[in-house]
PDB file of N, CA and C in Angstrom:
ATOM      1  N   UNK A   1       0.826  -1.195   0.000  1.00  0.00           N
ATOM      2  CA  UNK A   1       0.000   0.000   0.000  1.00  0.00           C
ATOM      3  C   UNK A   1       0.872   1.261   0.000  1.00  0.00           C
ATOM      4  N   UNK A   2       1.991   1.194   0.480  1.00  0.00           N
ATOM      5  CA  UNK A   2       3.039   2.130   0.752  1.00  0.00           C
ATOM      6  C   UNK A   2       3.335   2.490  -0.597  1.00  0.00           C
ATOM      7  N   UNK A   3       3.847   1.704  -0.923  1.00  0.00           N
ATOM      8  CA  UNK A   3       4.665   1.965  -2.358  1.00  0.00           C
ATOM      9  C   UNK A   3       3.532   2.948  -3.713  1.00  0.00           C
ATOM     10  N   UNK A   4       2.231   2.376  -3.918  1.00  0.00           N
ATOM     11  CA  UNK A   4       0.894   2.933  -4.638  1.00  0.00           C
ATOM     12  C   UNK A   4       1.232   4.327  -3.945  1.00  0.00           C
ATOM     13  N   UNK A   5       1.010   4.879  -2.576  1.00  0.00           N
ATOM     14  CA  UNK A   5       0.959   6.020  -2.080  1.00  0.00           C
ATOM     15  C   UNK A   5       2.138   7.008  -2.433  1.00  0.00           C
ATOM     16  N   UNK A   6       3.319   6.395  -2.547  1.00  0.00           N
ATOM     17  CA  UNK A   6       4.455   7.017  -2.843  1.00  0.00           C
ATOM     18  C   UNK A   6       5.065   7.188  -4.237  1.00  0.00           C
ATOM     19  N   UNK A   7       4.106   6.327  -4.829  1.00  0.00           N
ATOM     20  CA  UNK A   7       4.361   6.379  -6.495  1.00  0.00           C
ATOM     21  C   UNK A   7       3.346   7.884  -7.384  1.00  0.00           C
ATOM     22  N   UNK A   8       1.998   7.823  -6.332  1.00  0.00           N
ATOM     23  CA  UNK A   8       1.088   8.428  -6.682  1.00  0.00           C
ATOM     24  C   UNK A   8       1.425  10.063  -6.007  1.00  0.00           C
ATOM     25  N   UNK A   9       1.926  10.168  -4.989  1.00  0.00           N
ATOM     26  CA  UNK A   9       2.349  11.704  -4.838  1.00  0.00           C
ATOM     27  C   UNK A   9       3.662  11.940  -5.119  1.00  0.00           C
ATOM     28  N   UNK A  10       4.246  11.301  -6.004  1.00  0.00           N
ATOM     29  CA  UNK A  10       5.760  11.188  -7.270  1.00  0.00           C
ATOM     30  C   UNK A  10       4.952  12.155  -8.372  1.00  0.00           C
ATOM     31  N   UNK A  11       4.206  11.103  -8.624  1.00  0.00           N
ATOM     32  CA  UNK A  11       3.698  11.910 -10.097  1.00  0.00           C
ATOM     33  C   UNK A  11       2.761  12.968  -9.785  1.00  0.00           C
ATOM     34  N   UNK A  12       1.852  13.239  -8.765  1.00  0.00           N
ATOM     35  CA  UNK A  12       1.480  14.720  -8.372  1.00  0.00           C
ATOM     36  C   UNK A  12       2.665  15.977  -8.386  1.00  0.00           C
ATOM     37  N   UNK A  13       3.385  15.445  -7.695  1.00  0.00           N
ATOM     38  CA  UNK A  13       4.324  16.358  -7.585  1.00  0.00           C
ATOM     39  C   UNK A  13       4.807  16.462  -8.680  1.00  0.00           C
ATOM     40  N   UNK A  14       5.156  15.932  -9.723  1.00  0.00           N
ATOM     41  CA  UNK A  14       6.156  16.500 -11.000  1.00  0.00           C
ATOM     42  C   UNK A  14       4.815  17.019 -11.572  1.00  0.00           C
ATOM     43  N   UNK A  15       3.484  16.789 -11.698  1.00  0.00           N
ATOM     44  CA  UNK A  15       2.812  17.296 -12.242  1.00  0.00           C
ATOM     45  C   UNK A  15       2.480  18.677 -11.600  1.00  0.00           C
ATOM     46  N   UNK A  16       2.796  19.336 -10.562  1.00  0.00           N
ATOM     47  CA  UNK A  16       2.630  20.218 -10.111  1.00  0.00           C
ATOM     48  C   UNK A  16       3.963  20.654 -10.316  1.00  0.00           C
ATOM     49  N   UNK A  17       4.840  20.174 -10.385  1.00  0.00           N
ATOM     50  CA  UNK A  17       5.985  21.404 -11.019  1.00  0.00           C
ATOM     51  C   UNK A  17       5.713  21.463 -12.388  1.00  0.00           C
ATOM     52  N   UNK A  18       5.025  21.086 -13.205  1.00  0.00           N
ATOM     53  CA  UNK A  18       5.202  20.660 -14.835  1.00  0.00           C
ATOM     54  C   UNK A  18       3.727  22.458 -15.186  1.00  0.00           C
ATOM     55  N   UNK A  19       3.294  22.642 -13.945  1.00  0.00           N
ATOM     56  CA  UNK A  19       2.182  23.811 -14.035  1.00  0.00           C
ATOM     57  C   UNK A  19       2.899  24.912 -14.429  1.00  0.00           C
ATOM     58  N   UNK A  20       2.220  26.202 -15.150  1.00  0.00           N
ATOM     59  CA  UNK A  20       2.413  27.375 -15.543  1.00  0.00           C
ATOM     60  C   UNK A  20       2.769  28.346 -14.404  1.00  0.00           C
ATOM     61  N   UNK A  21       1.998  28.022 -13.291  1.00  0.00           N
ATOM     62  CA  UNK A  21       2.086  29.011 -11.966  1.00  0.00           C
ATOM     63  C   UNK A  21       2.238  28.001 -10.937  1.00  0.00           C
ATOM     64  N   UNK A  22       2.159  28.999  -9.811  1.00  0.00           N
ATOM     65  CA  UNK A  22       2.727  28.441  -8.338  1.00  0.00           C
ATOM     66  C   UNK A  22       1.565  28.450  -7.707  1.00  0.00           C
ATOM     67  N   UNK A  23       0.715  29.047  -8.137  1.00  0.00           N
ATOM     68  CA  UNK A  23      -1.214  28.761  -7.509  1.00  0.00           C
ATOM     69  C   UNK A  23      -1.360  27.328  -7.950  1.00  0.00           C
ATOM     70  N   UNK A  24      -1.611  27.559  -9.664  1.00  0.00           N
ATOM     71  CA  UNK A  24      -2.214  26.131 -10.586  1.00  0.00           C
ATOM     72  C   UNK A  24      -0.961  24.628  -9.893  1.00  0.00           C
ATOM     73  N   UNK A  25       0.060  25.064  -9.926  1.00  0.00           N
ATOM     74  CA  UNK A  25       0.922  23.877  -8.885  1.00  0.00           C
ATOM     75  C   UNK A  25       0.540  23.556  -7.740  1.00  0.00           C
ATOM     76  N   UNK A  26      -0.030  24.466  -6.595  1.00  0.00           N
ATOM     77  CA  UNK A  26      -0.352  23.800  -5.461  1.00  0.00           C
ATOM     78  C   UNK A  26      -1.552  23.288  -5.454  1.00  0.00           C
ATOM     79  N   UNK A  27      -2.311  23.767  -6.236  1.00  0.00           N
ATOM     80  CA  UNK A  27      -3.975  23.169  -6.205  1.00  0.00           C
ATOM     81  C   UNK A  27      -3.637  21.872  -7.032  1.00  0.00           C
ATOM     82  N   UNK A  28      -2.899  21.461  -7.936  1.00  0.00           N
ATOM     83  CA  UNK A  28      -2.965  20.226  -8.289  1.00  0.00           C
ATOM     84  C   UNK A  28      -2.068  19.565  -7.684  1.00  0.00           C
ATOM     85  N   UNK A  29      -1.290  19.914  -6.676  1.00  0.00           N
ATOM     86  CA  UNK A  29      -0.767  18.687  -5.613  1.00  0.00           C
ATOM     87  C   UNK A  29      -1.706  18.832  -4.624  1.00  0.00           C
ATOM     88  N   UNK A  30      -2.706  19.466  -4.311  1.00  0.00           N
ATOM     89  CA  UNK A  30      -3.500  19.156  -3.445  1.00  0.00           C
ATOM     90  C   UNK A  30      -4.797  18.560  -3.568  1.00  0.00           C
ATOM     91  N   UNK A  31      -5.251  18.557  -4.757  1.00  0.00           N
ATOM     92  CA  UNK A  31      -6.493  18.118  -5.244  1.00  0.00           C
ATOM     93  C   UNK A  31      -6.574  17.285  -6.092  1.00  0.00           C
ATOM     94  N   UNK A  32      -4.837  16.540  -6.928  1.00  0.00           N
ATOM     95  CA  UNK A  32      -4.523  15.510  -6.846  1.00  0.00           C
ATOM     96  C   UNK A  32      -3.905  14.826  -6.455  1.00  0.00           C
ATOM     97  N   UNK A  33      -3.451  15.297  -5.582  1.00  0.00           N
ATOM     98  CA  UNK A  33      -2.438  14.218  -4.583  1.00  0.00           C
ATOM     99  C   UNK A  33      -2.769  14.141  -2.715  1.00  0.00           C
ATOM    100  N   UNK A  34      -2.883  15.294  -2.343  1.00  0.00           N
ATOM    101  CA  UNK A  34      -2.869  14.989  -1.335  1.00  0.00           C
ATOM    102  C   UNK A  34      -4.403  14.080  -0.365  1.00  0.00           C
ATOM    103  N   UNK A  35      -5.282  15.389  -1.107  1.00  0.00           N
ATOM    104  CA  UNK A  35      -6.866  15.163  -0.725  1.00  0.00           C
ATOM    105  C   UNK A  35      -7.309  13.522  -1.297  1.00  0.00           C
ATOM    106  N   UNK A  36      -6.896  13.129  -2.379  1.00  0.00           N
ATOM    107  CA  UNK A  36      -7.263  11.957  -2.621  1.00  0.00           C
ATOM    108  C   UNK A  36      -6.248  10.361  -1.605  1.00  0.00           C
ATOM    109  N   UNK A  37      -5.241  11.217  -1.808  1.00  0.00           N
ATOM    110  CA  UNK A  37      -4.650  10.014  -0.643  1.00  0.00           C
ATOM    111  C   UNK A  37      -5.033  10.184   0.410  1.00  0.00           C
ATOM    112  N   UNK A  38      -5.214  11.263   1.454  1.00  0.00           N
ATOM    113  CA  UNK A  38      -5.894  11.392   2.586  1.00  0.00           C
ATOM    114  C   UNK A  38      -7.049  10.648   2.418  1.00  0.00           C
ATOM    115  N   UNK A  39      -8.121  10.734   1.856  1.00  0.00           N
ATOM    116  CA  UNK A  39      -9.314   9.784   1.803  1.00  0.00           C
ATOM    117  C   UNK A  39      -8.984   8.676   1.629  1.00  0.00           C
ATOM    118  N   UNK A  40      -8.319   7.814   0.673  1.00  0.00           N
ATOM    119  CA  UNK A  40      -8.322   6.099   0.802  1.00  0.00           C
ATOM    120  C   UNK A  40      -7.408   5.969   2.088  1.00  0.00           C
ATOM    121  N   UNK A  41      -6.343   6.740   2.589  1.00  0.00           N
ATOM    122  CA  UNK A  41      -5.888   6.474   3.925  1.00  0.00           C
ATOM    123  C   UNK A  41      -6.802   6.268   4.772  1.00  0.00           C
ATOM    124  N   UNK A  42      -7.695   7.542   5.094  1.00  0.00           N
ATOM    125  CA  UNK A  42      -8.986   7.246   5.945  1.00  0.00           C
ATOM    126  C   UNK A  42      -9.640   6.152   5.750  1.00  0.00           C
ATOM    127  N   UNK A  43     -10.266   5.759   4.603  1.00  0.00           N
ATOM    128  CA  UNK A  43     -11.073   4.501   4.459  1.00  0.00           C
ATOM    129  C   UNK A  43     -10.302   3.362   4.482  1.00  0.00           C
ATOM    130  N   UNK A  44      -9.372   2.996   4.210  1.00  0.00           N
ATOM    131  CA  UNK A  44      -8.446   2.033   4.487  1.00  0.00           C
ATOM    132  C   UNK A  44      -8.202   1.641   5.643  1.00  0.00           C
ATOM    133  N   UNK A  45      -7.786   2.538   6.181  1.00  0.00           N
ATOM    134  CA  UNK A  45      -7.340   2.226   7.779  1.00  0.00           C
ATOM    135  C   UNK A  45      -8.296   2.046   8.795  1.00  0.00           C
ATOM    136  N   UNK A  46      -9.829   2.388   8.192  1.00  0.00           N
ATOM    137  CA  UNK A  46     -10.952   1.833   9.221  1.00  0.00           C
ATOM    138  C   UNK A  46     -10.995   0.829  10.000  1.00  0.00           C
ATOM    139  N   UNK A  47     -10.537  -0.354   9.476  1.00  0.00           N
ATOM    140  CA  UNK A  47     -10.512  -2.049   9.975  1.00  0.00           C
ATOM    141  C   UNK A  47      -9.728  -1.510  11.169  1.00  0.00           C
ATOM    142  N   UNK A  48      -8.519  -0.621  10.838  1.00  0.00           N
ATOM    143  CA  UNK A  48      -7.490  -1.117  12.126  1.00  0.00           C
ATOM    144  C   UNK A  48      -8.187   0.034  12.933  1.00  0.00           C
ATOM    145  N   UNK A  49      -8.288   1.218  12.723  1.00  0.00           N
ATOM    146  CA  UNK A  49      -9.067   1.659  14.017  1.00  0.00           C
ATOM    147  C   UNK A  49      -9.945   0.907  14.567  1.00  0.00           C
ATOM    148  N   UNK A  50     -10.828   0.526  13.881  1.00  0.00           N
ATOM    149  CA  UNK A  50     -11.832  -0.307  14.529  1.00  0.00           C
ATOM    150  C   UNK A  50     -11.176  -1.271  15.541  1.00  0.00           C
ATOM    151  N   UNK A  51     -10.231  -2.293  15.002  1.00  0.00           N
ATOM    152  CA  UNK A  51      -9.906  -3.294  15.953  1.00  0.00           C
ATOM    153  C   UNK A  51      -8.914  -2.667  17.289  1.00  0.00           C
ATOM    154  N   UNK A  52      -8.463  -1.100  16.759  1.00  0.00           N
ATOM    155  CA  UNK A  52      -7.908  -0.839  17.856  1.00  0.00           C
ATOM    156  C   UNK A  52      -9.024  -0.183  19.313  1.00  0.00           C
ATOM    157  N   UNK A  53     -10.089   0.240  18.416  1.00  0.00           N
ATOM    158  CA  UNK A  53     -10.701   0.676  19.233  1.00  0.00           C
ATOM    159  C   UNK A  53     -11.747  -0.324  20.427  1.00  0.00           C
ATOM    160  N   UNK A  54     -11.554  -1.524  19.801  1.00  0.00           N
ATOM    161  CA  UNK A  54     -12.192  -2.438  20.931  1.00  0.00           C
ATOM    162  C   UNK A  54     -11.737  -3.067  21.344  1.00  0.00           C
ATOM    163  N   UNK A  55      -9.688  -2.971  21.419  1.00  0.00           N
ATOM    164  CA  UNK A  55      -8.861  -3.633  22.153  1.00  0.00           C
ATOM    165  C   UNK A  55      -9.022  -2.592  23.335  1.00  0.00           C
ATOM    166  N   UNK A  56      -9.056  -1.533  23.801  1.00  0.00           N
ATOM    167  CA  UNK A  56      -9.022  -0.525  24.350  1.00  0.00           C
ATOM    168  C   UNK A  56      -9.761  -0.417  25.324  1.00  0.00           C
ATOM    169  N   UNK A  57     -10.973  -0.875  25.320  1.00  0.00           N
ATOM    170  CA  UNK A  57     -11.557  -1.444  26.981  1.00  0.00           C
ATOM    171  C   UNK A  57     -11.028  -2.551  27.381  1.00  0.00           C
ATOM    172  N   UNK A  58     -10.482  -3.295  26.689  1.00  0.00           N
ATOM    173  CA  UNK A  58      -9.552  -4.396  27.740  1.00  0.00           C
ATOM    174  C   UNK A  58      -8.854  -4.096  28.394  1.00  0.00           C
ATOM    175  N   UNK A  59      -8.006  -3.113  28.076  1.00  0.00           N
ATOM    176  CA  UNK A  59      -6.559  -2.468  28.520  1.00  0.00           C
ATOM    177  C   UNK A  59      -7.166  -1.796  29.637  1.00  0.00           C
ATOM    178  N   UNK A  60      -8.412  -1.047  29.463  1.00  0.00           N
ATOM    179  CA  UNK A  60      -8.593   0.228  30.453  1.00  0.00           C
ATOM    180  C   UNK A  60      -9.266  -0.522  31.349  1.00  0.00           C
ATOM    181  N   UNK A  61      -9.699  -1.481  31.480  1.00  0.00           N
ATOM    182  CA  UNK A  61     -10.548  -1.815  32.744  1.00  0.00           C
ATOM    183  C   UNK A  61      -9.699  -2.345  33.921  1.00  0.00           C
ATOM    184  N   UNK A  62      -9.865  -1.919  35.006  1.00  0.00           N
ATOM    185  CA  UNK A  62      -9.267  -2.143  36.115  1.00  0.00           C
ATOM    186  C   UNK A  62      -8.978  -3.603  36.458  1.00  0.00           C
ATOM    187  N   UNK A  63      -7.734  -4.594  36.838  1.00  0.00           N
ATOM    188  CA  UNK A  63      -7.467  -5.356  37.720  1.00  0.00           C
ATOM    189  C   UNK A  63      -8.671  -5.740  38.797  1.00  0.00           C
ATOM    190  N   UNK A  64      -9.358  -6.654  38.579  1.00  0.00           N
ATOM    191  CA  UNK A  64      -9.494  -7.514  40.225  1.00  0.00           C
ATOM    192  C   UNK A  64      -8.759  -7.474  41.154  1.00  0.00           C
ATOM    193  N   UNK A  65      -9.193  -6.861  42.315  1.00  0.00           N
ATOM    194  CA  UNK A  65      -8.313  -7.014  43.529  1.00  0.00           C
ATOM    195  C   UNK A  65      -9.206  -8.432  44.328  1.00  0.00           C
ATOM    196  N   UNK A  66      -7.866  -9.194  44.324  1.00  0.00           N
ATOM    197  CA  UNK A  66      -8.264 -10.341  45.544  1.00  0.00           C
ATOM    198  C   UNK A  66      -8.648 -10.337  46.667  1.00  0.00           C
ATOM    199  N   UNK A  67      -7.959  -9.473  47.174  1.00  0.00           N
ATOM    200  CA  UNK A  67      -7.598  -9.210  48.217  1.00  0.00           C
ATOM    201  C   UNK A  67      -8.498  -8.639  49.070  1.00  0.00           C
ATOM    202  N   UNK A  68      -9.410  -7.563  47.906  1.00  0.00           N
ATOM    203  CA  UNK A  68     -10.643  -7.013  49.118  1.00  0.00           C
ATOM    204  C   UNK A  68     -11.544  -7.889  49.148  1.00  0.00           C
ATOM    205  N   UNK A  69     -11.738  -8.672  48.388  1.00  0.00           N
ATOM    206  CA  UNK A  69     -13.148  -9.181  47.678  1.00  0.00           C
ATOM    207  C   UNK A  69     -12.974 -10.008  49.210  1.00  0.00           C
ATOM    208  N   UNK A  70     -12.082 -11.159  50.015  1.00  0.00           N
ATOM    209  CA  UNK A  70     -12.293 -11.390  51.197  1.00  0.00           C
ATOM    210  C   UNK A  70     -12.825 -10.547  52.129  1.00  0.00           C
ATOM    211  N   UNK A  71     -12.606  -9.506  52.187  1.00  0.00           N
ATOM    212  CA  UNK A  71     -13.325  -8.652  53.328  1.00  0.00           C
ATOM    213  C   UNK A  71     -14.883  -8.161  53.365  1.00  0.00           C
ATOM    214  N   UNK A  72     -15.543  -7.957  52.422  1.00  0.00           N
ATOM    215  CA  UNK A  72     -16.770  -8.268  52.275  1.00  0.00           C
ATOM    216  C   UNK A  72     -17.168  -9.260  52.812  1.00  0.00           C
TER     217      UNK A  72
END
């Protein structure tokens, strides 16, 4: 997935130096390169947020104490 991402803001970028101006260059590294990789990043990486996000009450929930539960 790395490599697609790094191939694809290669050729944004020469295509944004290959522009007439320094406006028309940044709007087409940004509106083809950046904004579109930001979105399949986002949608891509859903699965792993997801699975990170419901490892995350495991972690946070407190230890059993043994120890009091006798004193009751």
């Amino acid at each position: 997935m790395y490599i697609i991402v790094i191939a694809w803001l290669y050729v944004t970028v020469l295509m944004a130096l290959t522009e007439t101006s320094v406006v028309a260059g940044i709007l087409t590294l940004v509106f083809y390169g950046l904004l579109p990789t930001a979105l399949l990043w986002w949608l891509f990486g859903r699965p792993g947020r997801r699975r990170r996000a419901d490892r995350i009450p495991e972690k946070a929930a407190p230890p059993e104490d043994k120890a009091s539960e006798g004193e009751h």
